[in-house]
Structures are given as structure tokens and as C-alpha cells.
N, C-alpha and C. Protein backbone atom coordinates (compact mmCIF):
# COMPACT_ATOMS: atom_id res chain seq x y z
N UNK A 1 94.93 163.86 110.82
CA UNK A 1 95.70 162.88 111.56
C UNK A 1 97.04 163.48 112.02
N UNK A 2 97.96 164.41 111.02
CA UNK A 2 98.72 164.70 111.43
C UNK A 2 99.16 165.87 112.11
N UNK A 3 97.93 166.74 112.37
CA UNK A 3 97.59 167.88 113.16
C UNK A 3 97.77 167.33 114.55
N UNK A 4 97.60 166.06 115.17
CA UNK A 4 97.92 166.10 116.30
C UNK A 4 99.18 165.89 116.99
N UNK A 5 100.13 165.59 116.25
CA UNK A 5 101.18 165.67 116.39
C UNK A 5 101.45 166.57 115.86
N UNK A 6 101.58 168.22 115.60
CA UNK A 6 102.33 169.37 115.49
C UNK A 6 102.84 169.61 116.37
N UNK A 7 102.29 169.68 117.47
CA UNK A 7 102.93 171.07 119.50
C UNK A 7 104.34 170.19 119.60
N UNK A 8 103.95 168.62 119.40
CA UNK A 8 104.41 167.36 119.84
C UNK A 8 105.88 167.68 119.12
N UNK A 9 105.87 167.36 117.81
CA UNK A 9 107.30 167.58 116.79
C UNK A 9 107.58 169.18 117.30
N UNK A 10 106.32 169.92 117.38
CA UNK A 10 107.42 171.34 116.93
C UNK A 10 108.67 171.48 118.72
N UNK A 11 108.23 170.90 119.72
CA UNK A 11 108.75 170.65 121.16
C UNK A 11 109.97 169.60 120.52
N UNK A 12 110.21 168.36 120.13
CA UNK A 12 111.10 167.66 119.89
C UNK A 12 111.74 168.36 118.91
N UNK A 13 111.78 169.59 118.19
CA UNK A 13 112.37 169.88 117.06
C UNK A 13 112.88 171.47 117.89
N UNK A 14 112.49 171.75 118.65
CA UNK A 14 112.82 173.19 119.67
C UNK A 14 114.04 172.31 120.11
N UNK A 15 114.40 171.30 120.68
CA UNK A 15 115.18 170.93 121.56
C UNK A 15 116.94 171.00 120.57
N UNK A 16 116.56 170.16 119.26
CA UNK A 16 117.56 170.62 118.13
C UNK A 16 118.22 171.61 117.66
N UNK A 17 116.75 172.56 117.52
CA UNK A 17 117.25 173.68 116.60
C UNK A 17 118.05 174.76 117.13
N UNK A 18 118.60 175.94 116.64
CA UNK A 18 118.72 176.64 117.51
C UNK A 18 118.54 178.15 117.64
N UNK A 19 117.16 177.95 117.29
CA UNK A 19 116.34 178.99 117.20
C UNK A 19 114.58 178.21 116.50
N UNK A 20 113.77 179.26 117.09
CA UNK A 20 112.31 178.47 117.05
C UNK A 20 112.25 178.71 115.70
N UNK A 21 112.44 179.42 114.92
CA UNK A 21 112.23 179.42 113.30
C UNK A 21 113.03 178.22 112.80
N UNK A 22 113.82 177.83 112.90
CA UNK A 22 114.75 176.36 112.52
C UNK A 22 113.85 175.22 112.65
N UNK A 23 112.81 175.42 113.82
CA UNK A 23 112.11 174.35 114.68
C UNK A 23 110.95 174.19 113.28
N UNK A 24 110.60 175.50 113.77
CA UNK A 24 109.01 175.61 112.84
C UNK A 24 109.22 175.46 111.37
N UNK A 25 110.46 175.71 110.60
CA UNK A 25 110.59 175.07 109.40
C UNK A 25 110.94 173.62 109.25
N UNK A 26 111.49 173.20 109.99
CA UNK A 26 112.05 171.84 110.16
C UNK A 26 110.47 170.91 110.22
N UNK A 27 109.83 171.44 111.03
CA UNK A 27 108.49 170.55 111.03
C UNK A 27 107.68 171.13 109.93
N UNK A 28 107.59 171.95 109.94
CA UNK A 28 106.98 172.60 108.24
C UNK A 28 107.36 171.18 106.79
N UNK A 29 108.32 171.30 107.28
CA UNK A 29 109.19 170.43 106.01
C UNK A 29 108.79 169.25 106.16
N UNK A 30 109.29 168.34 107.30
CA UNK A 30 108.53 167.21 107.87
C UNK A 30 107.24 166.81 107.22
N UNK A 31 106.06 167.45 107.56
CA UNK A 31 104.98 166.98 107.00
C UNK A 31 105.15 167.24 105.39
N UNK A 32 105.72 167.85 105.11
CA UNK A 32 105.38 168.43 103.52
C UNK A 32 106.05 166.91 102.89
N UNK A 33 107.20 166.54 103.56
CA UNK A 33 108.12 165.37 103.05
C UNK A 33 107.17 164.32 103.02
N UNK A 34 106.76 163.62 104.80
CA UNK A 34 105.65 162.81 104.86
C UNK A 34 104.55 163.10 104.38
N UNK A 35 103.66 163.72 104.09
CA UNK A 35 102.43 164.41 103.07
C UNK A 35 103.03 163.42 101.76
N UNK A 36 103.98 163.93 100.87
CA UNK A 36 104.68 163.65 99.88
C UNK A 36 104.41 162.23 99.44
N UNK A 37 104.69 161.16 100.84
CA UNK A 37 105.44 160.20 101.02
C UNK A 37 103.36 159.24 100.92
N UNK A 38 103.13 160.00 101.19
CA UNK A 38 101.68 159.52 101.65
C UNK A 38 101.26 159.19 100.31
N UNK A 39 101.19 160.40 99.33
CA UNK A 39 100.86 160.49 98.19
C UNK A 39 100.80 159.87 97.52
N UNK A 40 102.59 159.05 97.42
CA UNK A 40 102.86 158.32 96.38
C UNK A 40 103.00 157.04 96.83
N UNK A 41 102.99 156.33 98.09
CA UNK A 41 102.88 154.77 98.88
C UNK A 41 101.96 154.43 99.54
N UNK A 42 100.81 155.49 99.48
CA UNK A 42 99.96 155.54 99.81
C UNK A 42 99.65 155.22 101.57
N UNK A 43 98.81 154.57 102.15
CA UNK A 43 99.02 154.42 103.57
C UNK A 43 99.80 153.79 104.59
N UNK A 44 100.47 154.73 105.81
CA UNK A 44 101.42 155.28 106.87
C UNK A 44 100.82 154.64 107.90
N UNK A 45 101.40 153.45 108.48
CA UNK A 45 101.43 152.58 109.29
C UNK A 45 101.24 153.55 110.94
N UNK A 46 102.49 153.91 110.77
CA UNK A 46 102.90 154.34 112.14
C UNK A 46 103.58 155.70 111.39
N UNK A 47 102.44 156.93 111.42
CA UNK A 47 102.57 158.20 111.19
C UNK A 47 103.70 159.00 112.10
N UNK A 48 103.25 158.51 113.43
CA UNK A 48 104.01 159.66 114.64
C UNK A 48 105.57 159.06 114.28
N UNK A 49 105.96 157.62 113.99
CA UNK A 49 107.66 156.82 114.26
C UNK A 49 107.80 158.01 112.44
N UNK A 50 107.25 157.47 111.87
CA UNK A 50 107.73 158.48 110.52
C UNK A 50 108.25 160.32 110.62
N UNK A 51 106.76 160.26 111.25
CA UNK A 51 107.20 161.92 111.37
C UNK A 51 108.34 162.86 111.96
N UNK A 52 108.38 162.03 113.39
CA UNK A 52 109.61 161.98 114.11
C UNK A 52 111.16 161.11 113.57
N UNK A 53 111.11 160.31 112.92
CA UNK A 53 112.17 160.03 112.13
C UNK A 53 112.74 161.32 111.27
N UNK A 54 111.54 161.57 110.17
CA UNK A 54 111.96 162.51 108.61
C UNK A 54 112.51 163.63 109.60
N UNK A 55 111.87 164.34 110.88
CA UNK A 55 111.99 165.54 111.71
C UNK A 55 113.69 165.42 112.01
N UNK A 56 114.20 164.28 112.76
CA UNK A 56 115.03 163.86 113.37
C UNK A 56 116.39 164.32 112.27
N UNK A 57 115.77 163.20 110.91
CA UNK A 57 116.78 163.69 110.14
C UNK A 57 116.83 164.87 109.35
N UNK A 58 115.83 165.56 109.65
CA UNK A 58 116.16 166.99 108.71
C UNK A 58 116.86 167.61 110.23
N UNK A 59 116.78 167.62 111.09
CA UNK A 59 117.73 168.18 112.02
C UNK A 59 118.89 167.85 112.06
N UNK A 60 119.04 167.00 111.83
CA UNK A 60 120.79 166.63 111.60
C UNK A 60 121.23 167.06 110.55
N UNK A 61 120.40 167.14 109.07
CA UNK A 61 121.00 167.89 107.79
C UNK A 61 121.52 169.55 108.51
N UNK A 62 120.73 170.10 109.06
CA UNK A 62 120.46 171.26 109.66
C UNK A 62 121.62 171.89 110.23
N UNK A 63 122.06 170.42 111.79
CA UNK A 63 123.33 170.68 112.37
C UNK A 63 124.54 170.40 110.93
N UNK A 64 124.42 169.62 110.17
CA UNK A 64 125.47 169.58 109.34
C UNK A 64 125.99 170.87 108.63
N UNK A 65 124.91 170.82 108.04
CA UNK A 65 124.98 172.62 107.54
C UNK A 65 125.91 173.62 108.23
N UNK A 66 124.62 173.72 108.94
CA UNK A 66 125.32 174.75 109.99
C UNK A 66 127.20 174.20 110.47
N UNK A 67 127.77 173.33 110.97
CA UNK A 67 128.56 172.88 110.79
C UNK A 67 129.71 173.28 109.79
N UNK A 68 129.46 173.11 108.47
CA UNK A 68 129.92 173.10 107.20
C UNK A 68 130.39 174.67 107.08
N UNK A 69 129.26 175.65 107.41
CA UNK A 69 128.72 176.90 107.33
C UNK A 69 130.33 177.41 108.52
N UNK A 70 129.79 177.17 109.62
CA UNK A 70 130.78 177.34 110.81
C UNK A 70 132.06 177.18 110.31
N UNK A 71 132.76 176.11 109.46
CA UNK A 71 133.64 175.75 109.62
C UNK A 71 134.37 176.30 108.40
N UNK A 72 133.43 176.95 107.37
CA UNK A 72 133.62 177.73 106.06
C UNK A 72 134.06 179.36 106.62
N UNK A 73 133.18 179.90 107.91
CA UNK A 73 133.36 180.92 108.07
C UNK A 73 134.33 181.26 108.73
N UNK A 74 134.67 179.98 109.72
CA UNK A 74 136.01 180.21 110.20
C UNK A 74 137.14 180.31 109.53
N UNK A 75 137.24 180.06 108.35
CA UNK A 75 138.49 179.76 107.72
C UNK A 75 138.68 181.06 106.98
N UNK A 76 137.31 181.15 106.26
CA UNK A 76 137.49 182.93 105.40
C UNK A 76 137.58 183.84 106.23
N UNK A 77 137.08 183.80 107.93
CA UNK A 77 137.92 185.01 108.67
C UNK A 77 139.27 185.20 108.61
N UNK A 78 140.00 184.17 108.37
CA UNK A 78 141.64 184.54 108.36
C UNK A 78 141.73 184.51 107.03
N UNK A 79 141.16 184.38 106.32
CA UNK A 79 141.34 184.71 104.30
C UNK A 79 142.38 186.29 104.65
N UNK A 80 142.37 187.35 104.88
CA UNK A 80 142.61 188.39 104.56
C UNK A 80 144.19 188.17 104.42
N UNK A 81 144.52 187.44 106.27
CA UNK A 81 145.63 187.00 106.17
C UNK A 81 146.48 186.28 105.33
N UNK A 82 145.79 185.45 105.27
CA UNK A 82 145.98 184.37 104.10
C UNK A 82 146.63 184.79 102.64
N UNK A 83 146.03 186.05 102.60
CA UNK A 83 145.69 186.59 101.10
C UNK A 83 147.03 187.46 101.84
N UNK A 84 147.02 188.02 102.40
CA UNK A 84 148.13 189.34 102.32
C UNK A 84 150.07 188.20 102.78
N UNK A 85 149.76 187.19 103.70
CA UNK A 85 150.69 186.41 103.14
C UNK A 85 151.61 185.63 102.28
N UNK A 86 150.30 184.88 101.47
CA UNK A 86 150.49 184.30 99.97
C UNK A 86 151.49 185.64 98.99
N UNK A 87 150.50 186.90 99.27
CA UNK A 87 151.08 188.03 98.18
C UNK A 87 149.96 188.03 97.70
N UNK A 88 148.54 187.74 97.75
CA UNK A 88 147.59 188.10 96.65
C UNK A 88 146.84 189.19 96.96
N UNK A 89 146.12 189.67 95.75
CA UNK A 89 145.39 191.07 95.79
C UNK A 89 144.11 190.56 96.68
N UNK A 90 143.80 191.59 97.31
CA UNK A 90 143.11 191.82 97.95
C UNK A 90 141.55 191.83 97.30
N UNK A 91 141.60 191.87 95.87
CA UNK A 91 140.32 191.70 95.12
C UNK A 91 140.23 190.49 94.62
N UNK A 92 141.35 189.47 94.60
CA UNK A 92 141.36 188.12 94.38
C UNK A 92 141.29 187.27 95.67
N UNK A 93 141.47 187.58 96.24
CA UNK A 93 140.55 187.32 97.93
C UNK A 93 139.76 187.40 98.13
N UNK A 94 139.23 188.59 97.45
CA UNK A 94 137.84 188.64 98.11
C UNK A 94 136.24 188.13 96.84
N UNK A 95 137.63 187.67 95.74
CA UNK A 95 136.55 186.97 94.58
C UNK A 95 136.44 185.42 94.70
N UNK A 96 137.86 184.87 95.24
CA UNK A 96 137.63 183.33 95.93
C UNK A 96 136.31 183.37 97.21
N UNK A 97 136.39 184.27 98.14
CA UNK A 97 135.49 184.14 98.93
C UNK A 97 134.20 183.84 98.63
N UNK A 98 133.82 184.96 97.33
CA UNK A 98 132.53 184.89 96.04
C UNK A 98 132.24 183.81 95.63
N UNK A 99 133.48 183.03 95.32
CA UNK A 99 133.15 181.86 94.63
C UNK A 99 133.31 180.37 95.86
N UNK A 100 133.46 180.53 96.05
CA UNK A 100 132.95 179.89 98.02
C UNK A 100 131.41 180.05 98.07
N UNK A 101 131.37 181.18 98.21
CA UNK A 101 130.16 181.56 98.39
C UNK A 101 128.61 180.99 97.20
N UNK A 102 129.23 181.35 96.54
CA UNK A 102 128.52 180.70 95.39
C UNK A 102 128.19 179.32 94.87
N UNK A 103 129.45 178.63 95.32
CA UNK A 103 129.33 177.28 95.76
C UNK A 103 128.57 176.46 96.34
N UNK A 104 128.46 177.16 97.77
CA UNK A 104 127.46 177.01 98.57
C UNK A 104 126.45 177.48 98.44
N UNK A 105 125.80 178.24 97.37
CA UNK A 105 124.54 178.41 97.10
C UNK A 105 124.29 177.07 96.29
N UNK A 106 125.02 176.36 95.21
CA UNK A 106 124.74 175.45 94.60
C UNK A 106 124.49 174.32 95.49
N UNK A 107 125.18 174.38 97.02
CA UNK A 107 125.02 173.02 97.31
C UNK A 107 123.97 173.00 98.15
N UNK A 108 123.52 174.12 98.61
CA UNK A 108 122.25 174.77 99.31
C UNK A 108 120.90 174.50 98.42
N UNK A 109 121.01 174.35 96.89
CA UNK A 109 119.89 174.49 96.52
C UNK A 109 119.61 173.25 96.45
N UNK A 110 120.11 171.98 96.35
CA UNK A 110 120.07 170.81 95.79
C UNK A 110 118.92 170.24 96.61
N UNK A 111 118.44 169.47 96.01
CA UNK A 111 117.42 168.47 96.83
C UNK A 111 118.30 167.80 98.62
N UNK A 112 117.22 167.79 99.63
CA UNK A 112 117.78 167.34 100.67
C UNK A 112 118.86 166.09 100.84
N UNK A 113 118.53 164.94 100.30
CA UNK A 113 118.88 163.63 100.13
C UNK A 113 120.25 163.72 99.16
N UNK A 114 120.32 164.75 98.14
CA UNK A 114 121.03 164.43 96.93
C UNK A 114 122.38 165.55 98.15
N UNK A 115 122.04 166.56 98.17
CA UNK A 115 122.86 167.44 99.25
C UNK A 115 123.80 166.32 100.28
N UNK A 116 122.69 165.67 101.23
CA UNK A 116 122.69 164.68 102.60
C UNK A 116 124.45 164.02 101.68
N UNK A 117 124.29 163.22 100.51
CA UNK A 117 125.03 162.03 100.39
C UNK A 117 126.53 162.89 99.89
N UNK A 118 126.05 163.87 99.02
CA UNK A 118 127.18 164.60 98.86
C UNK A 118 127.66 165.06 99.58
N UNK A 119 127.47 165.99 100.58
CA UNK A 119 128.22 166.29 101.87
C UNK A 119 128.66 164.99 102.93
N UNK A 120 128.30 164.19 102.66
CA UNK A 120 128.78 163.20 103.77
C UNK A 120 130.05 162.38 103.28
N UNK A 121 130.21 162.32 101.45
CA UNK A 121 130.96 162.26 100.85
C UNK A 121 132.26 162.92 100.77
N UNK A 122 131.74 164.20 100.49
CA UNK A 122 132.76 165.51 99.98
C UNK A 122 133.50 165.88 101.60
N UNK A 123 132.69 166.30 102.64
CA UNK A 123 133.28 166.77 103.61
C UNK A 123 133.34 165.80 104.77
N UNK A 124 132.48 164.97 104.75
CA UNK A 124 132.90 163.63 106.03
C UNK A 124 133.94 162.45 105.52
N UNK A 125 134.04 162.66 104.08
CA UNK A 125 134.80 161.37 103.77
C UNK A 125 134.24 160.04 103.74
N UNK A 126 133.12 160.14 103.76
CA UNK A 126 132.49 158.30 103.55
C UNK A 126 132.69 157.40 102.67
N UNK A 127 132.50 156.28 102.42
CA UNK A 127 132.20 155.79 101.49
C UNK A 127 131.01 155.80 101.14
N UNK A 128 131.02 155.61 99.69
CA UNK A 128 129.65 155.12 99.41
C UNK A 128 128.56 154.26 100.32
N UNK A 129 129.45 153.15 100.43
CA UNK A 129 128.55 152.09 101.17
C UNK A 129 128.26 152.58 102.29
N UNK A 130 129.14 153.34 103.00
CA UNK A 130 129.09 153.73 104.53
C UNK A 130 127.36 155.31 103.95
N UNK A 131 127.78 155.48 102.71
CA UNK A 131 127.01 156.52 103.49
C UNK A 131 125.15 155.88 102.77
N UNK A 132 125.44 154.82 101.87
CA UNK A 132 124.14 153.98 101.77
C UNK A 132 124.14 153.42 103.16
N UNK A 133 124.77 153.47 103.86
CA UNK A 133 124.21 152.33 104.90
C UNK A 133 123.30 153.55 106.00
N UNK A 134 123.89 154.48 105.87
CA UNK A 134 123.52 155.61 106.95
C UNK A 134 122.41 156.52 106.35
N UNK A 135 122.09 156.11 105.58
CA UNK A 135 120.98 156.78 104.33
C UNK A 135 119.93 155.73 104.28
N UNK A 136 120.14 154.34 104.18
CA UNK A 136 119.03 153.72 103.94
C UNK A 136 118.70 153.29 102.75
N UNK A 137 119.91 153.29 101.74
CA UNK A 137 119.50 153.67 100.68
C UNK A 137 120.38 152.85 99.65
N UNK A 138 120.28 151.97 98.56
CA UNK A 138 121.27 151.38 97.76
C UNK A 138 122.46 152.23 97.43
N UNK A 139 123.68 151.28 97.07
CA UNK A 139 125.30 152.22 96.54
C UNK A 139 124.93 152.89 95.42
N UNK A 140 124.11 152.25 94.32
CA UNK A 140 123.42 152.83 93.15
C UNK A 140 123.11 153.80 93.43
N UNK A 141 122.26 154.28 94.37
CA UNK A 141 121.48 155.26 94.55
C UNK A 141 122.38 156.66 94.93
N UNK A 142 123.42 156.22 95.92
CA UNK A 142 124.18 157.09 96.52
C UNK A 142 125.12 157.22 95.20
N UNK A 143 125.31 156.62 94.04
CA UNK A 143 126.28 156.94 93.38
C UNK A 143 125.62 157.83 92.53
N UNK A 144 124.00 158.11 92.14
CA UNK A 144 123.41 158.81 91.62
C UNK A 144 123.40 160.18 91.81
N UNK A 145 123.16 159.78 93.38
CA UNK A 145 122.88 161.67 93.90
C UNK A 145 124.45 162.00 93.97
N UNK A 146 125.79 161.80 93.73
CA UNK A 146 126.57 161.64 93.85
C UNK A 146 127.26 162.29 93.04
N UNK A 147 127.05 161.91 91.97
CA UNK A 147 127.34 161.92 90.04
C UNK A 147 126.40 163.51 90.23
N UNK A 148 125.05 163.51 90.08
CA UNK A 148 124.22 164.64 89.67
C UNK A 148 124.21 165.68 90.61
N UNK A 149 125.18 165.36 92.15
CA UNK A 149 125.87 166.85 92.42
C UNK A 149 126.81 167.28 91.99
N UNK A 150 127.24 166.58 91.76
CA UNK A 150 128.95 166.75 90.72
C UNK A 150 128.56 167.84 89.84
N UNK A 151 127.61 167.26 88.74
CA UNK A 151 127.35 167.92 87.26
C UNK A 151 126.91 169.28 88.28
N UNK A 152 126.05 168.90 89.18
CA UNK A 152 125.52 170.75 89.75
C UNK A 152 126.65 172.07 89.94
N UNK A 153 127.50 170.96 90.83
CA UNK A 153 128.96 172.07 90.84
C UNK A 153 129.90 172.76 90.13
N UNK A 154 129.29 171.48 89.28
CA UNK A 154 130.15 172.22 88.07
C UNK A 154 130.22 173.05 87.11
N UNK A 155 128.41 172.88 86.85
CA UNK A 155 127.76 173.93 86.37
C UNK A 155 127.56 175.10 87.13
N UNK A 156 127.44 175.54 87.78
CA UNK A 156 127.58 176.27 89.18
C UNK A 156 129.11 177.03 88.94
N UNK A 157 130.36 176.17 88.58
CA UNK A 157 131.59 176.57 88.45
C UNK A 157 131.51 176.94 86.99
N UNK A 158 130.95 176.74 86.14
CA UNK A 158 131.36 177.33 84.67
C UNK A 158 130.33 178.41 84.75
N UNK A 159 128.71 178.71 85.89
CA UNK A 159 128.19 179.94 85.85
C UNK A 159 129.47 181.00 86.30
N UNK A 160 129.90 180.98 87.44
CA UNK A 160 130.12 181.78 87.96
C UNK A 160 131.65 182.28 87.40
N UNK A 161 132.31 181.16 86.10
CA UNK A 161 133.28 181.66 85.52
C UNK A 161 132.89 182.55 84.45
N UNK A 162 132.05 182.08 83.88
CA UNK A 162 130.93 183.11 82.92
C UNK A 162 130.88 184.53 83.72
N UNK A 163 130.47 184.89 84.15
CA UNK A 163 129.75 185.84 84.81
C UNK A 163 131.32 186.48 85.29
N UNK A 164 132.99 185.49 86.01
CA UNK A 164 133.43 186.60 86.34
C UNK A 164 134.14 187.20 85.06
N UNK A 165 133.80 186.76 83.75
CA UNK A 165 134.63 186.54 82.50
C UNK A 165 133.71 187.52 82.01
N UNK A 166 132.28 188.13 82.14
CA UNK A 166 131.70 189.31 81.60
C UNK A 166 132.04 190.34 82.32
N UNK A 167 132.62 190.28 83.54
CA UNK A 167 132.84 191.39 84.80
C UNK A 167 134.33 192.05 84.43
N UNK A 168 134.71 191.03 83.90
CA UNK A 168 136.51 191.34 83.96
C UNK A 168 136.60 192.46 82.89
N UNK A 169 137.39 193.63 82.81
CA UNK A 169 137.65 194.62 81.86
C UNK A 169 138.35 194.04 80.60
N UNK A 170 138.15 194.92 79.61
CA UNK A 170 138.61 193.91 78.11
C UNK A 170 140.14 194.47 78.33
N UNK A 171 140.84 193.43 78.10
CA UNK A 171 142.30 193.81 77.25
C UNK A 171 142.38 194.95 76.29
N UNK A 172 143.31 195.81 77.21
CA UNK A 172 143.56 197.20 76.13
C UNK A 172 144.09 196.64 74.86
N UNK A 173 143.98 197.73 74.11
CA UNK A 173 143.91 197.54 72.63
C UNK A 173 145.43 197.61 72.33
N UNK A 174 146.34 197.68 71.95
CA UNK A 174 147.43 198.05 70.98
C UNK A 174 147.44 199.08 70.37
N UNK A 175 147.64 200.46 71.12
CA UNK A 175 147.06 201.47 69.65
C UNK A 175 148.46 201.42 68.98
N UNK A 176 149.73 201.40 68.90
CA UNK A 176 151.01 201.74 68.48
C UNK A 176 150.66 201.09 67.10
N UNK A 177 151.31 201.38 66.14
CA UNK A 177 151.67 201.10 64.76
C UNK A 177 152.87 200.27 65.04
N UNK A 178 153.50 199.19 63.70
CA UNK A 178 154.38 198.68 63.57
C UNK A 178 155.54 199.64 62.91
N UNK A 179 154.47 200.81 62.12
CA UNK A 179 155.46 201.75 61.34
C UNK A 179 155.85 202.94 62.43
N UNK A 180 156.76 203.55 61.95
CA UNK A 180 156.92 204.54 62.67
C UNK A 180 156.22 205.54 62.32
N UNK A 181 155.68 206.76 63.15
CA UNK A 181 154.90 207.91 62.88
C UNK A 181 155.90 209.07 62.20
N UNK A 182 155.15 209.72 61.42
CA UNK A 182 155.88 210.44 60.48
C UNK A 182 156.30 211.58 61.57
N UNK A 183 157.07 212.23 60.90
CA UNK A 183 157.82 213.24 62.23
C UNK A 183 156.64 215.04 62.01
């Protein structure tokens, strides 16, 4: 059933993306979501309004991203400056960038939906309600995925303090005596 709408989405999802691999994962995903959706509510009224909906909105997660991405990279291009202004080392510049970076792997990995509410939160400023209303979805719900990106980041922030806390060189030792050395 839903083979006949592939050419169909992967053309409405070319027009979004911006590049045909964006397209062809975006509809990749699509069915895998609706497939999903099938599974567990069992039968899909109006397959093509669904498919093209879930499509619609994984393209907009997509432009957000990308967005987010854009607007991250613009800012760490002038980091150097930034860094040689402030007065900071040049290896503490370029370990905030790391941990930027790393960040955004945590918020990259998260489930679509749980990602969707947190970013619309964290970097659009919504409210809750505003962003249940634009989600579809109860305040409960949005306060869930909400809360359990939180704990992600944070864990995410105590990995990557771990890790720069095994990297860092140990504190030299004290070799001096309190006594004086014999002559």
C-alpha cells in the first residue's frame, strides 16, 4: 500500500531538503515512523494525509537542525577571536568548542519528538503549552520529553567532564622536603 506513494513523498520531500540524500532519508524514516504507527493502532485511515504529514514534519525537524547547526557554526567561527580577546588559551577554546560539540551529539541522539520539544523550548523559547499545542501533544507530555532531555544533557555533561578529567595531566608532585638537605 505504501509503495505507491514512494516517487510521490520522495518529489515532495526533494522540494525541502537540500540535498537528495536528506530527501531519501527523510522518507526512509517516514514509513519506518508510519510502519511503527501501524503496528501498534493498528489500521490507517488515510495513509497518503499521514505519510505526508510525519514527511512534512520530519522536514521541518531537519530545517531546524540544520538551523541550530548554522547558527552554532557561525558563532564558533569567531570563537578564536573571542578566545584571543577574553585572554583565553587557545586550548581552552578549542575544548569549549569540544564540548559544544559534544553537546550536540547528545541532542542529536535523542529520540525525534523528545529532541522536537526540547529544542523548541531551549532555543525557540516556547512555552510548554505553545509547544504542546504545535506538537499535538498534552503539557504532561511535553514536560516529560522535557525533564528526560534535561537528565540526557546532563549526563552527556558529567561524560564529557569525566573524560576531560582523565585527559588532564596529574598535578606535579612536591618533591622538596620540609627539612633542609644536608649540605
Amino acid at each position: 500500500m505504501f509503495e505507491h506513494y514512494y516517487r510521490e513523498l520522495l518529489n515532495f520531500c526533494s522540494r525541502f531538503a537540500r540535498n537528495p540524500e536528506g530527501a531519501a532519508d527523510a522518507v526512509q524514516e517516514t514509513y519506518a515512523r508510519v510502519l511503527a504507527a501501524q503496528k501498534e493502532g493498528g489500521r490507517i485511515s488515510e495513509p497518503r494525509a499521514l505519510l505526508y504529514r510525519t514527511a512534512r514534519n520530519l522536514m521541518i525537524d531537519q530545517q531546524r537542525r540544520a538551523a541550530v547547526r548554522e547558527r552554532y557554526h557561525d558563532e564558533t567561527d569567531n570563537a578564536p577571536d573571542v578566545a584571543a580577546h577574553c585572554g583565553c588559551e587557545p586550548e581552552t577554546a578549542a575544548m569549549s568548542r569540544q564540548a559544544v560539540d559534544a553537546m550536540l551529539a547528545v541532542i542529536e541522539a535523542m529520540p525525534p519528538r523528545r529532541r522536537q520539544a526540547f529544542v523548541m523550548h531551549r532555543f525557540e523559547d516556547l512555552s510548554h503549552a505553545e509547544i504542546a499545542a504545535r506538537m499535538g501533544i498534552s503539557r504532561k507530555m511535553v514536560e516529560e520529553h522535557i525533564k528526560t532531555a534535561m537528565l540526557a544533557c546532563r549526563r552527556g555533561r558529567a561524560e564529557w567532564d569525566s573524560r576531560l578529567a582523565a585527559r588532564a595531566p596529574a598535578a606535579p608532585r612536591n618533591t622538596e622536603s620540609s627539612e633542609p638537605s644536608p649540605p
